[in-house]
C-alpha atoms as a PDB file:
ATOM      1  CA  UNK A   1     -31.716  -8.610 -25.360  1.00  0.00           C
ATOM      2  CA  UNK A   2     -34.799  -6.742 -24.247  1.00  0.00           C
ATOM      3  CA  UNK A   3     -32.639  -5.449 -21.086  1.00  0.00           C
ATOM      4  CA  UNK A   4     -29.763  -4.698 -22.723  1.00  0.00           C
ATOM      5  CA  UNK A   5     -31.978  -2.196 -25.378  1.00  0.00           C
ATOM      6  CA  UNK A   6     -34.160  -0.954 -21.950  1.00  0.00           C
ATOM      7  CA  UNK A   7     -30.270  -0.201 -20.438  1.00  0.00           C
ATOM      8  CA  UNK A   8     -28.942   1.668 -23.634  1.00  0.00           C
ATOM      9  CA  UNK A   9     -32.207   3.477 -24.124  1.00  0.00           C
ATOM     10  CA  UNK A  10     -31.702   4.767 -20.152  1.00  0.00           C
ATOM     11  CA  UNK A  11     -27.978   5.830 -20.442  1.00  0.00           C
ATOM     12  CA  UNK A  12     -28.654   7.991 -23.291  1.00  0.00           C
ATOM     13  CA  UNK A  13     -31.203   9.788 -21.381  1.00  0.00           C
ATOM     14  CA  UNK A  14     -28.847   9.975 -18.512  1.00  0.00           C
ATOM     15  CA  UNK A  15     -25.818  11.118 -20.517  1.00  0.00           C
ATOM     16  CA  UNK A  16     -27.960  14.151 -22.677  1.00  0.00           C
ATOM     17  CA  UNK A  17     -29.596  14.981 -19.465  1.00  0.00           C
ATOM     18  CA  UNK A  18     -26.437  15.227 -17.552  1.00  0.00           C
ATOM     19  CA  UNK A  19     -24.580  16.840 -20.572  1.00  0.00           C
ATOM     20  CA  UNK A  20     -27.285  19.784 -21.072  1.00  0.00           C
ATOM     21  CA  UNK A  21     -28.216  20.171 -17.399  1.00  0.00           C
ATOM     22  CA  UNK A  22     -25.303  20.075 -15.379  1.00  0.00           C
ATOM     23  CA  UNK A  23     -23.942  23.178 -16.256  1.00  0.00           C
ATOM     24  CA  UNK A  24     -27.453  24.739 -16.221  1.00  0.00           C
ATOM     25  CA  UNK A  25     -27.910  23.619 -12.802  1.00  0.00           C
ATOM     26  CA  UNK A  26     -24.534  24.802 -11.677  1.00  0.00           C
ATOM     27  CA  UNK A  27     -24.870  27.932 -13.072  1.00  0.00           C
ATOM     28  CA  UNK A  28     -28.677  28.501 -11.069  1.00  0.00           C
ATOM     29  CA  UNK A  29     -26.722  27.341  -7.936  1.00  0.00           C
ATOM     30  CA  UNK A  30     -24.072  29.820  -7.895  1.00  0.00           C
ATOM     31  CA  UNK A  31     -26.780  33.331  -9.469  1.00  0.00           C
ATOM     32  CA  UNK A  32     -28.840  31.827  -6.075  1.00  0.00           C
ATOM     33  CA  UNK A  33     -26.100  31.512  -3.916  1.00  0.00           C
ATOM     34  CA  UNK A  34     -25.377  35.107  -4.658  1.00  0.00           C
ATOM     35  CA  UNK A  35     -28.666  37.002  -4.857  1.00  0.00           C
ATOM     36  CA  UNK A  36     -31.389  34.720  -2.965  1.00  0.00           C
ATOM     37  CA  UNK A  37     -31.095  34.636   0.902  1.00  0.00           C
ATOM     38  CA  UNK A  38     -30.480  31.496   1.980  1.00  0.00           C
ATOM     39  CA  UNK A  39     -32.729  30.123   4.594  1.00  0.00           C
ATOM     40  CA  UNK A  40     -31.739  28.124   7.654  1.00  0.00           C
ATOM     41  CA  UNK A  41     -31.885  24.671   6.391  1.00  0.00           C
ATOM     42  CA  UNK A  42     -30.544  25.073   2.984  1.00  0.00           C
ATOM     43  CA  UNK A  43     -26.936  23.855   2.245  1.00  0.00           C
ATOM     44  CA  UNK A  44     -23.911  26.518   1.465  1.00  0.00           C
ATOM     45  CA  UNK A  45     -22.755  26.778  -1.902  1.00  0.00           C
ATOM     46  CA  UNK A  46     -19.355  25.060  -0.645  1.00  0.00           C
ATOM     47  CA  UNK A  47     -21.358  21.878   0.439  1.00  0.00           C
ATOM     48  CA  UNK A  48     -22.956  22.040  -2.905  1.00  0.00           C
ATOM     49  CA  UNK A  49     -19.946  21.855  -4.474  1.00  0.00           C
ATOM     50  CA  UNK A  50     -18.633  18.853  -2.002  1.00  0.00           C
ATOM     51  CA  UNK A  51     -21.471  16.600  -2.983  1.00  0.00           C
ATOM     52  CA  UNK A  52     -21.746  17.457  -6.427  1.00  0.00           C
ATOM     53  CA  UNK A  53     -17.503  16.283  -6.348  1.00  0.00           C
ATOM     54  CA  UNK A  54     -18.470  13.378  -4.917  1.00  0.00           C
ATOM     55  CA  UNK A  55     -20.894  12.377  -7.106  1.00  0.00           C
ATOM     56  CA  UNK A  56     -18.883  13.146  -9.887  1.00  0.00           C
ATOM     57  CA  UNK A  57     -15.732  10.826  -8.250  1.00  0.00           C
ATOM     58  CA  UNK A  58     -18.768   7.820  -7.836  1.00  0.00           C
ATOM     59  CA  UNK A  59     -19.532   8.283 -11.245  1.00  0.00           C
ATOM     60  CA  UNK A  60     -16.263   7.927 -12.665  1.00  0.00           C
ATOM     61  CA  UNK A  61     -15.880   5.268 -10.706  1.00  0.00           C
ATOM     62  CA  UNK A  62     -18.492   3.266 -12.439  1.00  0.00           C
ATOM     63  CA  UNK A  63     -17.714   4.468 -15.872  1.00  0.00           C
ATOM     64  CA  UNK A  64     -13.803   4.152 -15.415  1.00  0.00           C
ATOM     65  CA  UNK A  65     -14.086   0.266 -13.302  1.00  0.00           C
ATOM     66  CA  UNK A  66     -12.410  -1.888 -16.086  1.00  0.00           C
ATOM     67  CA  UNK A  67     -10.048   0.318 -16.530  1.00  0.00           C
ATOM     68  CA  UNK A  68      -9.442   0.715 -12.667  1.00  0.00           C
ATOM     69  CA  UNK A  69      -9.761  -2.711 -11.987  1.00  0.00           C
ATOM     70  CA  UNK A  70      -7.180  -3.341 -14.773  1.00  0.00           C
ATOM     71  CA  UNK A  71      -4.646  -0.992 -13.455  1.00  0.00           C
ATOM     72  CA  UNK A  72      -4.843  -0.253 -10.052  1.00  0.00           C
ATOM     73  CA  UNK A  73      -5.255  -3.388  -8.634  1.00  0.00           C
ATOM     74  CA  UNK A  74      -4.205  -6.688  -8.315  1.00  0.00           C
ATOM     75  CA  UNK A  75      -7.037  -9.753  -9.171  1.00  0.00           C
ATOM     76  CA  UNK A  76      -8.339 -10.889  -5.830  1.00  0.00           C
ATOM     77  CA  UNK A  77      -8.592  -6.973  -4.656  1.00  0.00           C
ATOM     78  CA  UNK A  78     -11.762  -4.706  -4.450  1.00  0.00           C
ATOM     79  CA  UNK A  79     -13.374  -4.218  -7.036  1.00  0.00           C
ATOM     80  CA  UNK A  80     -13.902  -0.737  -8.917  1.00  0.00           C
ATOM     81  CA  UNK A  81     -17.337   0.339  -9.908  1.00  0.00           C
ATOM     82  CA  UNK A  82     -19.776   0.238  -6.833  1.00  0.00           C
ATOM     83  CA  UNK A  83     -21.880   3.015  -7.925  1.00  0.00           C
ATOM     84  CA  UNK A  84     -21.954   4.036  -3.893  1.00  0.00           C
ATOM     85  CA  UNK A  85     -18.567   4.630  -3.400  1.00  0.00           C
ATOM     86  CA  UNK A  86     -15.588   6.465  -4.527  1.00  0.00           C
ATOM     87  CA  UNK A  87     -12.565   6.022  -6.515  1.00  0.00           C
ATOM     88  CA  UNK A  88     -10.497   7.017  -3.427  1.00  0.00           C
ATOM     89  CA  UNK A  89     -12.443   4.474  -0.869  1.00  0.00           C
ATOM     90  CA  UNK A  90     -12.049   1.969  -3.385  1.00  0.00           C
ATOM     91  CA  UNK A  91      -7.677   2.462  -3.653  1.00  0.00           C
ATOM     92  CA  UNK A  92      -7.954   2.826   0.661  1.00  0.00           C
ATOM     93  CA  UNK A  93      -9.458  -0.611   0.557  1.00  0.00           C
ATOM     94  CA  UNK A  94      -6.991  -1.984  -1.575  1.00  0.00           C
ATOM     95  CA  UNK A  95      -4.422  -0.211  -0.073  1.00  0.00           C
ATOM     96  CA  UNK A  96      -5.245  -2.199   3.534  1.00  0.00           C
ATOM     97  CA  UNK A  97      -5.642  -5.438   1.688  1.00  0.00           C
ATOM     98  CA  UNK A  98      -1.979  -4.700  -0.071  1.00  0.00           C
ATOM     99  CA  UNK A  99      -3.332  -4.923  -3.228  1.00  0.00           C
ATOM    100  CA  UNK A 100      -2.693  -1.767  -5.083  1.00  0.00           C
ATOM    101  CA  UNK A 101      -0.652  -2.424  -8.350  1.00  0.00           C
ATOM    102  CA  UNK A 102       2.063  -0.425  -9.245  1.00  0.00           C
ATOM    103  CA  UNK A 103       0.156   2.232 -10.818  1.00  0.00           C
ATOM    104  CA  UNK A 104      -2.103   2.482  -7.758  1.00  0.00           C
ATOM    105  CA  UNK A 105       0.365   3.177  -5.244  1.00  0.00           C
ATOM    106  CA  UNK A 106       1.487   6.188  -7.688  1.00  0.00           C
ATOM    107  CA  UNK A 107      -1.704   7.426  -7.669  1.00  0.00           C
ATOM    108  CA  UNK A 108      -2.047   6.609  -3.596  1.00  0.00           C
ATOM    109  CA  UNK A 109       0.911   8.257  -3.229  1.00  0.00           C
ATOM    110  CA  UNK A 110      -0.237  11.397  -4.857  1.00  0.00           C
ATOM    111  CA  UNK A 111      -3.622  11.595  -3.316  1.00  0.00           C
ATOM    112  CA  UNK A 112      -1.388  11.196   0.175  1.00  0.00           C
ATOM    113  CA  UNK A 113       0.534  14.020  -0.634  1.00  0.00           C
ATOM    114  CA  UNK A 114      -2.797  16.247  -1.189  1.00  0.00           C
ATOM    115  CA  UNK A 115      -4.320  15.050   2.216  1.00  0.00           C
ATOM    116  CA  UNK A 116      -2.705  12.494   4.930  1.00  0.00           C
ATOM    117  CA  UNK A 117      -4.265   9.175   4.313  1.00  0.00           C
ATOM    118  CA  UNK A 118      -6.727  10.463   2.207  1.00  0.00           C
ATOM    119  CA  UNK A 119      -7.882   6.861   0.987  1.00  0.00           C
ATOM    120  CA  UNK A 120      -8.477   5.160   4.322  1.00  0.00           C
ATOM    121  CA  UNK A 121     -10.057   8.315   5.266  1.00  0.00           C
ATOM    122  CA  UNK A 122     -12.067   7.942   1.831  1.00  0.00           C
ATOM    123  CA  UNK A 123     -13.165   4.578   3.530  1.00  0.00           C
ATOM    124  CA  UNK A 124     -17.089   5.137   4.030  1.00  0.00           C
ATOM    125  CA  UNK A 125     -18.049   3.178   7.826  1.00  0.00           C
ATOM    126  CA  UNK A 126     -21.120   1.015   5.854  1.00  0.00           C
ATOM    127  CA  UNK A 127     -19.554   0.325   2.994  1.00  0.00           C
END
């Protein structure tokens, strides 16, 4: 009980943090991006926004993974969730081990059409 109160208590930092902040600190990004010269070793705004995509994708794939692992895959696939990877790794996984429901070959099929076997090229080498 004490863990579960400890884990509630954390998200709802996390969620007001992310819900006031995230906009704040996209907004600073792009105003320094435009008026601050960048210096050698600091990323590009376009890698900013690459990461900060990703990291969006690996959250959603935590807070969507019952749903996912309801609908886009059969029982003895991958499983959804893994904070480390992404929705898209997760459906090229289940994709090689023919596991993809219905629903997830639509949505394969879809993310193939916006880049050429974009979810085995989602497919992170350690994971």
């Amino acid at each position: 009980m004490r863990n579960l109160i400890k884990s509630i208590a954390v998200f709802i930092i996390a969620y007001f943090a992310l819900k006031y902040l995230l906009l704040f600190g996209i907004c600073y990004a792009i105003v320094v991006s435009i008026f601050k010269g960048r210096e050698d070793n600091e990323p590009v705004f376009s890698k900013y926004l690459w990461n900060l995509s990703l990291s969006i994708d690996q959250t959603l794939n935590v807070c969507l993974q019952f749903i996912l692992n309801d609908l886009m895959r059969f029982p003895k696939g991958v499983n959804y969730g893994n904070p480390d990877e992404s929705i898209s790794g997760v459906t090229g996984k289940n994709q090689i081990k023919e596991t993809l429901t219905l629903f997830g070959k639509a949505i394969n099929w879809f993310l193939h059409k916006l880049e050429k076997d974009h979810s085995i090229k989602a497919i992170e080498k350690d994971e």
